[in-house]
ModelCIF file with pLDDT and N, C-alpha, C, O atoms, coordinates in Angstrom:
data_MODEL
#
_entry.id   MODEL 
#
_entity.id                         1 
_entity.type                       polymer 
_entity.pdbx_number_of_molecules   1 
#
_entity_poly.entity_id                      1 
_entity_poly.type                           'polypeptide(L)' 
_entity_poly.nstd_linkage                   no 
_entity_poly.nstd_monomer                   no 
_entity_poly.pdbx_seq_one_letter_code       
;(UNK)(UNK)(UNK)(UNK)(UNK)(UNK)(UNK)(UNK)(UNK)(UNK)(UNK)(UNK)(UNK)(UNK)(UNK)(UNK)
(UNK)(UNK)(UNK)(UNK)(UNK)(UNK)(UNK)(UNK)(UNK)(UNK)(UNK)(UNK)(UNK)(UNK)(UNK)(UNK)
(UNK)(UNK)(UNK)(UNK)(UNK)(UNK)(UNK)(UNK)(UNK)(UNK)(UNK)(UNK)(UNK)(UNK)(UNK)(UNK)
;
_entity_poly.pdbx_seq_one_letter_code_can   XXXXXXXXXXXXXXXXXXXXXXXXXXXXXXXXXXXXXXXXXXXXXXXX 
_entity_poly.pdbx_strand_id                 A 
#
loop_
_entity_poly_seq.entity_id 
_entity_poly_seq.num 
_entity_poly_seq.mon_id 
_entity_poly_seq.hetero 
1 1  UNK n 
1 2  UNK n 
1 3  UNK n 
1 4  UNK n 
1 5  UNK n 
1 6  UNK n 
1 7  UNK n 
1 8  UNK n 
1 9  UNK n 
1 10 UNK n 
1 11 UNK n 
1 12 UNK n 
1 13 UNK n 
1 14 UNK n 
1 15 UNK n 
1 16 UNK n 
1 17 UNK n 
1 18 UNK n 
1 19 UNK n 
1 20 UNK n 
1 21 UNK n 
1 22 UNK n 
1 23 UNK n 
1 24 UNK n 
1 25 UNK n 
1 26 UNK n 
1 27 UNK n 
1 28 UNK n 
1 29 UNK n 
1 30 UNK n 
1 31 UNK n 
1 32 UNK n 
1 33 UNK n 
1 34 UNK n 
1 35 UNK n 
1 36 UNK n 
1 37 UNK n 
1 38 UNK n 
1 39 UNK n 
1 40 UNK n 
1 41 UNK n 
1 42 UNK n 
1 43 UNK n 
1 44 UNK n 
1 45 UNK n 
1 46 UNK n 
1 47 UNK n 
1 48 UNK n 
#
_struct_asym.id          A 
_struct_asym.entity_id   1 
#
loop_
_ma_qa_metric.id 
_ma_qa_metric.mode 
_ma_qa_metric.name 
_ma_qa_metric.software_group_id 
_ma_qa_metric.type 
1 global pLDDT . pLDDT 
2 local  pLDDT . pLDDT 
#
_ma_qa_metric_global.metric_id      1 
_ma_qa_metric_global.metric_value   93.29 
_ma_qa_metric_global.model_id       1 
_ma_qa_metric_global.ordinal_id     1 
#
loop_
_ma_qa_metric_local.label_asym_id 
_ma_qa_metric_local.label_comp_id 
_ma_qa_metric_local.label_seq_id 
_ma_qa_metric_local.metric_id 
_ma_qa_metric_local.metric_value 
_ma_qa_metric_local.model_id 
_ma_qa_metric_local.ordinal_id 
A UNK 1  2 79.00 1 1  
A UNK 2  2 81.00 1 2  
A UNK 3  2 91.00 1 3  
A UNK 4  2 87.00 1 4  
A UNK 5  2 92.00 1 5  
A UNK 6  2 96.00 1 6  
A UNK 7  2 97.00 1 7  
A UNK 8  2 97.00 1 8  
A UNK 9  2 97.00 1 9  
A UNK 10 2 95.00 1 10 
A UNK 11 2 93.00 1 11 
A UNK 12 2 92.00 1 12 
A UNK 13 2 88.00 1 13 
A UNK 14 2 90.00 1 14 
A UNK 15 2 92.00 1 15 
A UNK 16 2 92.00 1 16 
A UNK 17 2 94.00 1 17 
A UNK 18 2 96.00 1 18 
A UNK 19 2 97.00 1 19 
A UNK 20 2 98.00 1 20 
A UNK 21 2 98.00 1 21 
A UNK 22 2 98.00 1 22 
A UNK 23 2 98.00 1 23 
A UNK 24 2 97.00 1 24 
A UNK 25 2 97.00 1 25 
A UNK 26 2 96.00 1 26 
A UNK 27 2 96.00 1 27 
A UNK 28 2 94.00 1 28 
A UNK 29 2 96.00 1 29 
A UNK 30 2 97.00 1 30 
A UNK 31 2 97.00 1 31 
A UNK 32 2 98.00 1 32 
A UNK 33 2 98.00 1 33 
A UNK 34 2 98.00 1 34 
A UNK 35 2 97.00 1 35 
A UNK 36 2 97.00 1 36 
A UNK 37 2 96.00 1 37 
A UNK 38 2 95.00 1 38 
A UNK 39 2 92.00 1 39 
A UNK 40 2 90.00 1 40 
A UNK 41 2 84.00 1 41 
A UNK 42 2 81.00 1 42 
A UNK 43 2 85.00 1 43 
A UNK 44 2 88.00 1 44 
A UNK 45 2 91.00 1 45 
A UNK 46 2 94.00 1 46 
A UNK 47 2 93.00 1 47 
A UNK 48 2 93.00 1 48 
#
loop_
_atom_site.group_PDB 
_atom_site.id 
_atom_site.type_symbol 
_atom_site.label_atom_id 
_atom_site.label_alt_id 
_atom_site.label_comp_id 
_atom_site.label_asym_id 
_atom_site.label_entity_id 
_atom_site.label_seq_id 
_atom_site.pdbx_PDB_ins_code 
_atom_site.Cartn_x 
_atom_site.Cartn_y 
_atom_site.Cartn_z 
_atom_site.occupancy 
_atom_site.B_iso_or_equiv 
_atom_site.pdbx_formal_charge 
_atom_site.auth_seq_id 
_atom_site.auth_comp_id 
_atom_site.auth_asym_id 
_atom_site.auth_atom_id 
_atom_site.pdbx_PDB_model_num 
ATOM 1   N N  . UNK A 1 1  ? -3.141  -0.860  12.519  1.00 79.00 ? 1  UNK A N  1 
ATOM 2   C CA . UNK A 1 1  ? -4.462  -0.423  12.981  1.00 79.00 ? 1  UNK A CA 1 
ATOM 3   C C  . UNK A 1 1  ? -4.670  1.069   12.801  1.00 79.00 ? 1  UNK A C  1 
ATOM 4   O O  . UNK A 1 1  ? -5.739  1.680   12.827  1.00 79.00 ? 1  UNK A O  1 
ATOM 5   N N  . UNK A 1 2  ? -3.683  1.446   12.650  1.00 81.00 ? 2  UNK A N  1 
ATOM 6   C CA . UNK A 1 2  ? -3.795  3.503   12.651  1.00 81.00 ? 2  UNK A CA 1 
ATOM 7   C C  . UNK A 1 2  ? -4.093  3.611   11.326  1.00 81.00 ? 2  UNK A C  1 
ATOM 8   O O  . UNK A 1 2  ? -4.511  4.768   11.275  1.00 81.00 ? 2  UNK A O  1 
ATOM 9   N N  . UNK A 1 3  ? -4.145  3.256   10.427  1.00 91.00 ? 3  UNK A N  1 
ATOM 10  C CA . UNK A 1 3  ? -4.193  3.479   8.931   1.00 91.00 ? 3  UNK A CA 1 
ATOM 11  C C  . UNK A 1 3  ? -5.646  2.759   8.461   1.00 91.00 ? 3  UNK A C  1 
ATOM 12  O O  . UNK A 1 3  ? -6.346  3.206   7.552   1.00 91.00 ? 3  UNK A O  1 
ATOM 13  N N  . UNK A 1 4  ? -5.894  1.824   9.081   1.00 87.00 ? 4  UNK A N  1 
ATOM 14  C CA . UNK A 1 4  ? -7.525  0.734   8.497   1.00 87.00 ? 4  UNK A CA 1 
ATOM 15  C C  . UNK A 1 4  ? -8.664  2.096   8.429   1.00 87.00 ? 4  UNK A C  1 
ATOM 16  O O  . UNK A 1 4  ? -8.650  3.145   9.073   1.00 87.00 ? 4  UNK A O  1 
ATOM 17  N N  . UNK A 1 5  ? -9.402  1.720   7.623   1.00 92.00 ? 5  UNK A N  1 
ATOM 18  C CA . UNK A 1 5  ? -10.208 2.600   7.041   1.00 92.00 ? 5  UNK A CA 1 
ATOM 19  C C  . UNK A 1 5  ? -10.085 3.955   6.350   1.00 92.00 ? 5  UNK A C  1 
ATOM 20  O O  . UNK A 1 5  ? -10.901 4.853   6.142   1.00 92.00 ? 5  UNK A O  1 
ATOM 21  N N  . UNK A 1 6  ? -8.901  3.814   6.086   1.00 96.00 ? 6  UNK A N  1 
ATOM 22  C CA . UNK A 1 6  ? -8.299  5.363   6.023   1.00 96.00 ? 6  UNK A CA 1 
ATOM 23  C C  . UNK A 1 6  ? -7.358  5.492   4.750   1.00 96.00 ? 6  UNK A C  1 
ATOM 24  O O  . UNK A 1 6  ? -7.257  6.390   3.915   1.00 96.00 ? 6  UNK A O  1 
ATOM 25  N N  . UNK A 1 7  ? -6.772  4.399   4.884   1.00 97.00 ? 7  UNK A N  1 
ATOM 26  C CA . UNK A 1 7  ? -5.362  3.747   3.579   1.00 97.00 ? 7  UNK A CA 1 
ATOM 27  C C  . UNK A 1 7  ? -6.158  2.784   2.497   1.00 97.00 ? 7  UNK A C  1 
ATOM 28  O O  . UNK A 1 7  ? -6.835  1.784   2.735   1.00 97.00 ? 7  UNK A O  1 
ATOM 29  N N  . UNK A 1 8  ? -5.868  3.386   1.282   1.00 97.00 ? 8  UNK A N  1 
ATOM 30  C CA . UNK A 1 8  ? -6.473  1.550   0.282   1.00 97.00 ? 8  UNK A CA 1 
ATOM 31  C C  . UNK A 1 8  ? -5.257  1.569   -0.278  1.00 97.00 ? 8  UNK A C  1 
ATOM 32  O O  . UNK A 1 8  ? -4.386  2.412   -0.062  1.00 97.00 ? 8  UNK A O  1 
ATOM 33  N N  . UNK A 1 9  ? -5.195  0.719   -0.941  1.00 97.00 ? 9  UNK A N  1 
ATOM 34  C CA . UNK A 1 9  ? -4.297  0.039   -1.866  1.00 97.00 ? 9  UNK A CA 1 
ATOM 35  C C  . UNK A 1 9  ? -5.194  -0.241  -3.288  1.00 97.00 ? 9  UNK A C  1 
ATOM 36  O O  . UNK A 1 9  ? -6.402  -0.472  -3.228  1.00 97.00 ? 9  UNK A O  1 
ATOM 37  N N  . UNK A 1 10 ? -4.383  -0.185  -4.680  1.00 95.00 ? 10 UNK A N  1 
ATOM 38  C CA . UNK A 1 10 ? -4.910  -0.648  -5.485  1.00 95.00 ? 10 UNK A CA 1 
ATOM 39  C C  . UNK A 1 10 ? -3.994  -0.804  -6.795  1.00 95.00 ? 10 UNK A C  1 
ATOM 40  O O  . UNK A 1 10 ? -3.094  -0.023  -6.485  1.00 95.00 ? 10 UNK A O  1 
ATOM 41  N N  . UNK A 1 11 ? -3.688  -1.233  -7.879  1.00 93.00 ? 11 UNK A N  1 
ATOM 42  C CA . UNK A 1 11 ? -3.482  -2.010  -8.799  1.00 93.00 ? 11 UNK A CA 1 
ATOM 43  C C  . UNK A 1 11 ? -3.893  -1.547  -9.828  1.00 93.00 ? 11 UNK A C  1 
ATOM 44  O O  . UNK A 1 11 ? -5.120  -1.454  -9.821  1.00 93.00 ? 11 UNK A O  1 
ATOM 45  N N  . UNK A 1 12 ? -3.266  -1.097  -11.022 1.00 92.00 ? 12 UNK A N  1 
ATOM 46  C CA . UNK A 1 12 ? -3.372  -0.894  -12.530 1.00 92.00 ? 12 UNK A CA 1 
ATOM 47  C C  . UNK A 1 12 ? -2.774  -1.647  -12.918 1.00 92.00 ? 12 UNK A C  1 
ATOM 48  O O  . UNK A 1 12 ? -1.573  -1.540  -12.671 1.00 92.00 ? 12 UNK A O  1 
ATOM 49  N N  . UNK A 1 13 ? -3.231  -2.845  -13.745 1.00 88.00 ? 13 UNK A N  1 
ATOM 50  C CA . UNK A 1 13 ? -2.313  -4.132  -14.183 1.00 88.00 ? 13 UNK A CA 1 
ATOM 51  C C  . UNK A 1 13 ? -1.719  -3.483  -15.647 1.00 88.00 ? 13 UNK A C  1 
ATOM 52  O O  . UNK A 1 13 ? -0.662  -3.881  -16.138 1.00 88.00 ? 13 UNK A O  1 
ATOM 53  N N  . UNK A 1 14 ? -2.401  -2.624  -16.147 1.00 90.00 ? 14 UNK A N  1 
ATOM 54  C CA . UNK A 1 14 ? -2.377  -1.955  -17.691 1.00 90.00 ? 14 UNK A CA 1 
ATOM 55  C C  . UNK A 1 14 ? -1.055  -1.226  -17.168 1.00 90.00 ? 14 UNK A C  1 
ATOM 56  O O  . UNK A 1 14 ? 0.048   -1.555  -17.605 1.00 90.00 ? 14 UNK A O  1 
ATOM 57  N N  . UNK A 1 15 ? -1.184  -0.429  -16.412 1.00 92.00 ? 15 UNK A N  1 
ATOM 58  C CA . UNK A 1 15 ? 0.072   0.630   -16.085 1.00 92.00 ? 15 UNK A CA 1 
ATOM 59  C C  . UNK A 1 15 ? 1.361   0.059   -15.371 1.00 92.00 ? 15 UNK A C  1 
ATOM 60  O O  . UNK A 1 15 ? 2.446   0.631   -15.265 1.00 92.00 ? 15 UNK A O  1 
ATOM 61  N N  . UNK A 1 16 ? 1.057   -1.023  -14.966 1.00 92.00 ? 16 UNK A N  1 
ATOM 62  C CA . UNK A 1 16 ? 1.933   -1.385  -14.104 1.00 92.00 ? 16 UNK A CA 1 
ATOM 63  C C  . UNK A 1 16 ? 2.487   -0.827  -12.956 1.00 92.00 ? 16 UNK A C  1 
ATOM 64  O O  . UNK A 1 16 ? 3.699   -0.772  -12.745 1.00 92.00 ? 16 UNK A O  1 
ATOM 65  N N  . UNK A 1 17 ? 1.456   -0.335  -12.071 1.00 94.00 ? 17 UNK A N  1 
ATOM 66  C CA . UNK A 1 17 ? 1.362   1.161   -11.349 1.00 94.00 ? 17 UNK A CA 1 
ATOM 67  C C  . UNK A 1 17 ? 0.790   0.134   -10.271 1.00 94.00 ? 17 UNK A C  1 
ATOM 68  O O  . UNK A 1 17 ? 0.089   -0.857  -10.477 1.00 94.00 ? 17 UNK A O  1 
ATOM 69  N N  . UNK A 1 18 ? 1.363   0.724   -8.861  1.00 96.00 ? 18 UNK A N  1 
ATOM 70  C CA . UNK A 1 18 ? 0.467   0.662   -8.048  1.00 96.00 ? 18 UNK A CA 1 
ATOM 71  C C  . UNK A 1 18 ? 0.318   1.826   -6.957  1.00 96.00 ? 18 UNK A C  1 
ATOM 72  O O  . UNK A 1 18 ? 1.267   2.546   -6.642  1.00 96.00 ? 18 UNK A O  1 
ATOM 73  N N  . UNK A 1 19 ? -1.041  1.946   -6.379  1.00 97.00 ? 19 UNK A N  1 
ATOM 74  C CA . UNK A 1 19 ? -1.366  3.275   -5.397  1.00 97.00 ? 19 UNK A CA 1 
ATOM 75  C C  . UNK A 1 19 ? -1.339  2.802   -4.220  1.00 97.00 ? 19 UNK A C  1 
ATOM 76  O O  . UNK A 1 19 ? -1.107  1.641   -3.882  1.00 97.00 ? 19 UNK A O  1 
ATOM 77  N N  . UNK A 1 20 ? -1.665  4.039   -3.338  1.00 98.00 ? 20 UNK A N  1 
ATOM 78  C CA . UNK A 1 20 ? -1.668  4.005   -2.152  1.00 98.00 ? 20 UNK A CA 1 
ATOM 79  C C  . UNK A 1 20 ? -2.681  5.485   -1.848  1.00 98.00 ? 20 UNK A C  1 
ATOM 80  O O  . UNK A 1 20 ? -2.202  6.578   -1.548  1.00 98.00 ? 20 UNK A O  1 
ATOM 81  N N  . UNK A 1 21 ? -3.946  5.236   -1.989  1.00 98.00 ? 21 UNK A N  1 
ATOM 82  C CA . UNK A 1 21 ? -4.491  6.467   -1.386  1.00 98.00 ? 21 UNK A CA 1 
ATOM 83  C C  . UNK A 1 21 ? -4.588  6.723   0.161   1.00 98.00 ? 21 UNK A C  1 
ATOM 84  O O  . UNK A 1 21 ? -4.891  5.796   0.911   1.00 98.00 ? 21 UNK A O  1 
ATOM 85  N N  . UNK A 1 22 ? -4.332  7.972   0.630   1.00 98.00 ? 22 UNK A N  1 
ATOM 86  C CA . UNK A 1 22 ? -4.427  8.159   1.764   1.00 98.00 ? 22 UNK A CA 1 
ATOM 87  C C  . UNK A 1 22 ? -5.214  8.718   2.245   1.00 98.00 ? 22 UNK A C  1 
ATOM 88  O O  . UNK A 1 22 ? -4.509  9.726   2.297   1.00 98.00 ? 22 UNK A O  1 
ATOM 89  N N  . UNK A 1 23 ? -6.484  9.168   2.877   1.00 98.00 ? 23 UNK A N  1 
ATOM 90  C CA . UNK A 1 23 ? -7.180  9.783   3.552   1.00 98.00 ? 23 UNK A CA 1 
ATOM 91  C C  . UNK A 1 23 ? -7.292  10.320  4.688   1.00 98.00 ? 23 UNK A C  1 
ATOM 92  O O  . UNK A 1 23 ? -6.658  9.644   5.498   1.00 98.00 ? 23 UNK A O  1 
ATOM 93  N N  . UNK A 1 24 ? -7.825  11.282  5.208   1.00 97.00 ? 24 UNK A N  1 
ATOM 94  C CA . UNK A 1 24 ? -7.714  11.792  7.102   1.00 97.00 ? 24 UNK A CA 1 
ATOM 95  C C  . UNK A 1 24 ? -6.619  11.364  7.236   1.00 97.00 ? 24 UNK A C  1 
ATOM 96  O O  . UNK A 1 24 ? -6.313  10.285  7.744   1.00 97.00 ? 24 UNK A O  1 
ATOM 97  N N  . UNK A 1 25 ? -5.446  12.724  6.487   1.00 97.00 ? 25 UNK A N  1 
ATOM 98  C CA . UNK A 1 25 ? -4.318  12.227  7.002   1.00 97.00 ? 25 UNK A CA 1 
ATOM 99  C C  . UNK A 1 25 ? -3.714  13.000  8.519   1.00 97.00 ? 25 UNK A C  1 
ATOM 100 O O  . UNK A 1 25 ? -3.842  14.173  8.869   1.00 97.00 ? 25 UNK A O  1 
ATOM 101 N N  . UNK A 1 26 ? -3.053  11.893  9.202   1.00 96.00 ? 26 UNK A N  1 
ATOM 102 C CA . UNK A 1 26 ? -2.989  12.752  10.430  1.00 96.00 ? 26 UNK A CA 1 
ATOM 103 C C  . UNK A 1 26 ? -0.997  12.844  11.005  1.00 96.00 ? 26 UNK A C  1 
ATOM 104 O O  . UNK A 1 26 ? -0.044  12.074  11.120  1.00 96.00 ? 26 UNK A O  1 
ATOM 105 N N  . UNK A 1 27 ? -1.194  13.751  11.129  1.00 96.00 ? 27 UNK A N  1 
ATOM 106 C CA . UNK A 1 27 ? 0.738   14.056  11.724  1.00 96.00 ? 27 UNK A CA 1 
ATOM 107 C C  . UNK A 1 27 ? 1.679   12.581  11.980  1.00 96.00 ? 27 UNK A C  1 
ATOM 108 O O  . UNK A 1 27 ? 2.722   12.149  11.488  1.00 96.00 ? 27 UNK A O  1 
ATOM 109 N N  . UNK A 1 28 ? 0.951   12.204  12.762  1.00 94.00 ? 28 UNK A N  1 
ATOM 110 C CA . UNK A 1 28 ? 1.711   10.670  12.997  1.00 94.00 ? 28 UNK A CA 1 
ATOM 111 C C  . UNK A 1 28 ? 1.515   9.649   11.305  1.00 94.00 ? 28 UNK A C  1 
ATOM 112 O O  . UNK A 1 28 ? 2.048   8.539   11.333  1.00 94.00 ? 28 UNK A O  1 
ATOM 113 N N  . UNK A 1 29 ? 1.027   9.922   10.403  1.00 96.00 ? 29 UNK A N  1 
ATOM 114 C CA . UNK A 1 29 ? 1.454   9.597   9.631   1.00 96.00 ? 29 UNK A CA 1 
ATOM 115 C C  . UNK A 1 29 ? 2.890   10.025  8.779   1.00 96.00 ? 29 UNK A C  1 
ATOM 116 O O  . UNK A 1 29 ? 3.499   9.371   7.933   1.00 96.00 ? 29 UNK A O  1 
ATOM 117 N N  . UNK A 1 30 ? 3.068   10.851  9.122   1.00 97.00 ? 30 UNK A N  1 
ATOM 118 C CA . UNK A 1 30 ? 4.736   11.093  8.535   1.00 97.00 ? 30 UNK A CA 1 
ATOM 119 C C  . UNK A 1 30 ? 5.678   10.474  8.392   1.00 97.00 ? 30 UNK A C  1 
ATOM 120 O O  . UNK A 1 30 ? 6.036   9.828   9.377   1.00 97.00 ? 30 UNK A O  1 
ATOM 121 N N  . UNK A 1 31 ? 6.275   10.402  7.490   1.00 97.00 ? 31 UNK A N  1 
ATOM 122 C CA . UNK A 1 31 ? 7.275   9.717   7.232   1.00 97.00 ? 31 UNK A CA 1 
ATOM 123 C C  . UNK A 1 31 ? 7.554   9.182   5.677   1.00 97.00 ? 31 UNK A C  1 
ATOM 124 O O  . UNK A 1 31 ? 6.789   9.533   4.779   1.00 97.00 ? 31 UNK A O  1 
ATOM 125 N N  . UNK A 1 32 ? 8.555   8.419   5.442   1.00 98.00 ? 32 UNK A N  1 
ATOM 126 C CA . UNK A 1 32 ? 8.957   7.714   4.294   1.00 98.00 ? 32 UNK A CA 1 
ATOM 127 C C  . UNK A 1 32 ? 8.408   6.698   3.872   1.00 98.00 ? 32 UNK A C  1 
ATOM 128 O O  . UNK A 1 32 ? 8.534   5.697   4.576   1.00 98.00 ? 32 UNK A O  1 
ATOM 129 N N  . UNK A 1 33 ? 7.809   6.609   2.908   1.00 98.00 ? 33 UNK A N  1 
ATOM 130 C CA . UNK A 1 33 ? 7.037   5.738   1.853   1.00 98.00 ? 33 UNK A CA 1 
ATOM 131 C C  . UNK A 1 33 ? 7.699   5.071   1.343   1.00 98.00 ? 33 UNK A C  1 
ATOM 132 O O  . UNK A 1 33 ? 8.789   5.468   0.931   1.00 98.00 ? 33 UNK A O  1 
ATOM 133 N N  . UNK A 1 34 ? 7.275   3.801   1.183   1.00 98.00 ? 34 UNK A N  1 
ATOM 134 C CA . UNK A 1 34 ? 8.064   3.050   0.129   1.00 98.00 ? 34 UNK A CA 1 
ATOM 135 C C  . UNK A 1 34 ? 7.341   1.672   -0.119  1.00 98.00 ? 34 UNK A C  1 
ATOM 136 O O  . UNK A 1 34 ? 6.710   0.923   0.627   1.00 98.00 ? 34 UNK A O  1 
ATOM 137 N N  . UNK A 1 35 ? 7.761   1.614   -1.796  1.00 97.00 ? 35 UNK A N  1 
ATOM 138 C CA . UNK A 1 35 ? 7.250   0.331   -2.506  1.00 97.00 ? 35 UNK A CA 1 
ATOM 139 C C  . UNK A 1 35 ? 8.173   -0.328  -2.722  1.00 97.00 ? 35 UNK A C  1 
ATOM 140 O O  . UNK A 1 35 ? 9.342   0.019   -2.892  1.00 97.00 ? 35 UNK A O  1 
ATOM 141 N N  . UNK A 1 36 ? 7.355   -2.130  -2.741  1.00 97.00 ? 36 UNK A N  1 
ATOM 142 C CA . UNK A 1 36 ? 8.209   -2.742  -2.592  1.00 97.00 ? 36 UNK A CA 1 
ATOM 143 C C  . UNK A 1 36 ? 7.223   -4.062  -3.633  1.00 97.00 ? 36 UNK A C  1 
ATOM 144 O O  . UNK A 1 36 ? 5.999   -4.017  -3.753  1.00 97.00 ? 36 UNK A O  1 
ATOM 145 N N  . UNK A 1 37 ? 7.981   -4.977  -4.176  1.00 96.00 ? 37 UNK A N  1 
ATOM 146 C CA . UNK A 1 37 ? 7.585   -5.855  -5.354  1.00 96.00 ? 37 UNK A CA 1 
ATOM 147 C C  . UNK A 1 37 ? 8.290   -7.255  -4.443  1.00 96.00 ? 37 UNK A C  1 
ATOM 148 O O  . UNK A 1 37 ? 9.392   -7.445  -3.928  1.00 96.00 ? 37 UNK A O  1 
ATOM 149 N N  . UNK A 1 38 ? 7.228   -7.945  -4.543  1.00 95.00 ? 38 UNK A N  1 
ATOM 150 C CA . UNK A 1 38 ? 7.738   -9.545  -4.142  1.00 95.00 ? 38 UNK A CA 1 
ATOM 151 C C  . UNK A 1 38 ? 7.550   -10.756 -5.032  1.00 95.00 ? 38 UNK A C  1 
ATOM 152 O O  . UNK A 1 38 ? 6.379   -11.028 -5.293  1.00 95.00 ? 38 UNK A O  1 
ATOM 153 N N  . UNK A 1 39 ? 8.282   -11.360 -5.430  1.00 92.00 ? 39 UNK A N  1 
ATOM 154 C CA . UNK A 1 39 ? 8.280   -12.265 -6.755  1.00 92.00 ? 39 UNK A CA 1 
ATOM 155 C C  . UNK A 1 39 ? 8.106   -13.345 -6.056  1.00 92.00 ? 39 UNK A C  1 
ATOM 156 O O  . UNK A 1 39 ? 7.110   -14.038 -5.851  1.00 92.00 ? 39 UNK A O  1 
ATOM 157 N N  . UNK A 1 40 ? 9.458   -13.428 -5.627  1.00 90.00 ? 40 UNK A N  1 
ATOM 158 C CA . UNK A 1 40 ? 9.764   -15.393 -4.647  1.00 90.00 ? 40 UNK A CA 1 
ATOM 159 C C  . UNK A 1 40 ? 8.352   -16.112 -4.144  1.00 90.00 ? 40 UNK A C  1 
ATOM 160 O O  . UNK A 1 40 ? 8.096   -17.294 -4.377  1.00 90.00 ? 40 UNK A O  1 
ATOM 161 N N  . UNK A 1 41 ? 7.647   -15.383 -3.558  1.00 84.00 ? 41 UNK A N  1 
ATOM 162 C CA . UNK A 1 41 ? 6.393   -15.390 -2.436  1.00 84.00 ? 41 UNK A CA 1 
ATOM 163 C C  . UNK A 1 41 ? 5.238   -15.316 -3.272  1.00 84.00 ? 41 UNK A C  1 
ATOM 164 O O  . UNK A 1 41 ? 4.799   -14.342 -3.885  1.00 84.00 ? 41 UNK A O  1 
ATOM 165 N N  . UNK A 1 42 ? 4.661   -16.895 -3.185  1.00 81.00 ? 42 UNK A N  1 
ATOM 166 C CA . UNK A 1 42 ? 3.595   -16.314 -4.041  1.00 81.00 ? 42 UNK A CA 1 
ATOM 167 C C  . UNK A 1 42 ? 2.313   -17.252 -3.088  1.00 81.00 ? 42 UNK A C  1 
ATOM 168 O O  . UNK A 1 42 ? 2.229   -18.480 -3.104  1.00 81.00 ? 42 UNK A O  1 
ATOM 169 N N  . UNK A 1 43 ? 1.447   -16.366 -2.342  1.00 85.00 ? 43 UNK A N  1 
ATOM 170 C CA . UNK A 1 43 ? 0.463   -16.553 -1.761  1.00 85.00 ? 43 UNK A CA 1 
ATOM 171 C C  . UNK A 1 43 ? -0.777  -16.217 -1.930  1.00 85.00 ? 43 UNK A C  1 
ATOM 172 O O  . UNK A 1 43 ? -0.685  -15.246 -2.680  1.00 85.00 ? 43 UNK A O  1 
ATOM 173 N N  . UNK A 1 44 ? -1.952  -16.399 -1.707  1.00 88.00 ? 44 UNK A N  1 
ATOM 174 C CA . UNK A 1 44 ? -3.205  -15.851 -1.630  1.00 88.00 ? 44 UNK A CA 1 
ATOM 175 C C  . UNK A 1 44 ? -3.090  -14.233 -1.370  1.00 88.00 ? 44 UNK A C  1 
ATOM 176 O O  . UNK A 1 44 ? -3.397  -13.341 -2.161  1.00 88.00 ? 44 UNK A O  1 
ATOM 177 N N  . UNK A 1 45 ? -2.650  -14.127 -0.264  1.00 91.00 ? 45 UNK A N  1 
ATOM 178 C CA . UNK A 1 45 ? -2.247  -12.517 0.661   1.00 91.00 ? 45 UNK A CA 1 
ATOM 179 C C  . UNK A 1 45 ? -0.949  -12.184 0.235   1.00 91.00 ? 45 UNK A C  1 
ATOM 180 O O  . UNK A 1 45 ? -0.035  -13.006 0.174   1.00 91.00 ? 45 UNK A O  1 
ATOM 181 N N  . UNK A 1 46 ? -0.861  -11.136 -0.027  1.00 94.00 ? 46 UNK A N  1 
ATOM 182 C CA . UNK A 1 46 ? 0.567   -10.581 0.358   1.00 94.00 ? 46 UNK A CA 1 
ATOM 183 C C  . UNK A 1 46 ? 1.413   -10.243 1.666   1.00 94.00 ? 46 UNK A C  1 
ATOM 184 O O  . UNK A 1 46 ? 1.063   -9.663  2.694   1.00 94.00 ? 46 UNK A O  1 
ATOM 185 N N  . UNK A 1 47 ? 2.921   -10.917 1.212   1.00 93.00 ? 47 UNK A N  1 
ATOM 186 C CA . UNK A 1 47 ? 3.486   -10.739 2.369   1.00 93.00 ? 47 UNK A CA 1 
ATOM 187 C C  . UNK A 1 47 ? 3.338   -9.545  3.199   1.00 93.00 ? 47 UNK A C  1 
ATOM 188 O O  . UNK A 1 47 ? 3.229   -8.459  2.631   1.00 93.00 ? 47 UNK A O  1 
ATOM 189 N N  . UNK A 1 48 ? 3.320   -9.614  4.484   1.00 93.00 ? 48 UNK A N  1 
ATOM 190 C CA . UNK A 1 48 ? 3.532   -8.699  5.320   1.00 93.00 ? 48 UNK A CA 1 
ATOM 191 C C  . UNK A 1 48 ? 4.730   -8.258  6.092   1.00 93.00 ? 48 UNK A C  1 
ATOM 192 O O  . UNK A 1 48 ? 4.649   -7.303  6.864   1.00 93.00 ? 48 UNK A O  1 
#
């Protein structure tokens, strides 16, 4: 909930890239980032 409206996500299928823009970023956002690729799981949504 601290991140909704604020975080997108998005997808370059060409680059094989994916983002994470961040906006109004605020202190309690700090910390370690990390991507992660899920094969096994294949749903409508992505796992959470």
């Amino acid at each position: 909930d601290s991140v909704k409206g604020r975080f997108t996500i998005a997808r370059d299928k060409a680059k094989n890239t994916v983002y994470l823009q961040m906006n109004s970023l605020k202190p309690e956002d700090t910390g370690v980032y990390y991507c992660a690729a899920a094969f096994r799981v294949v749903r409508i949504t992505p796992p959470r």
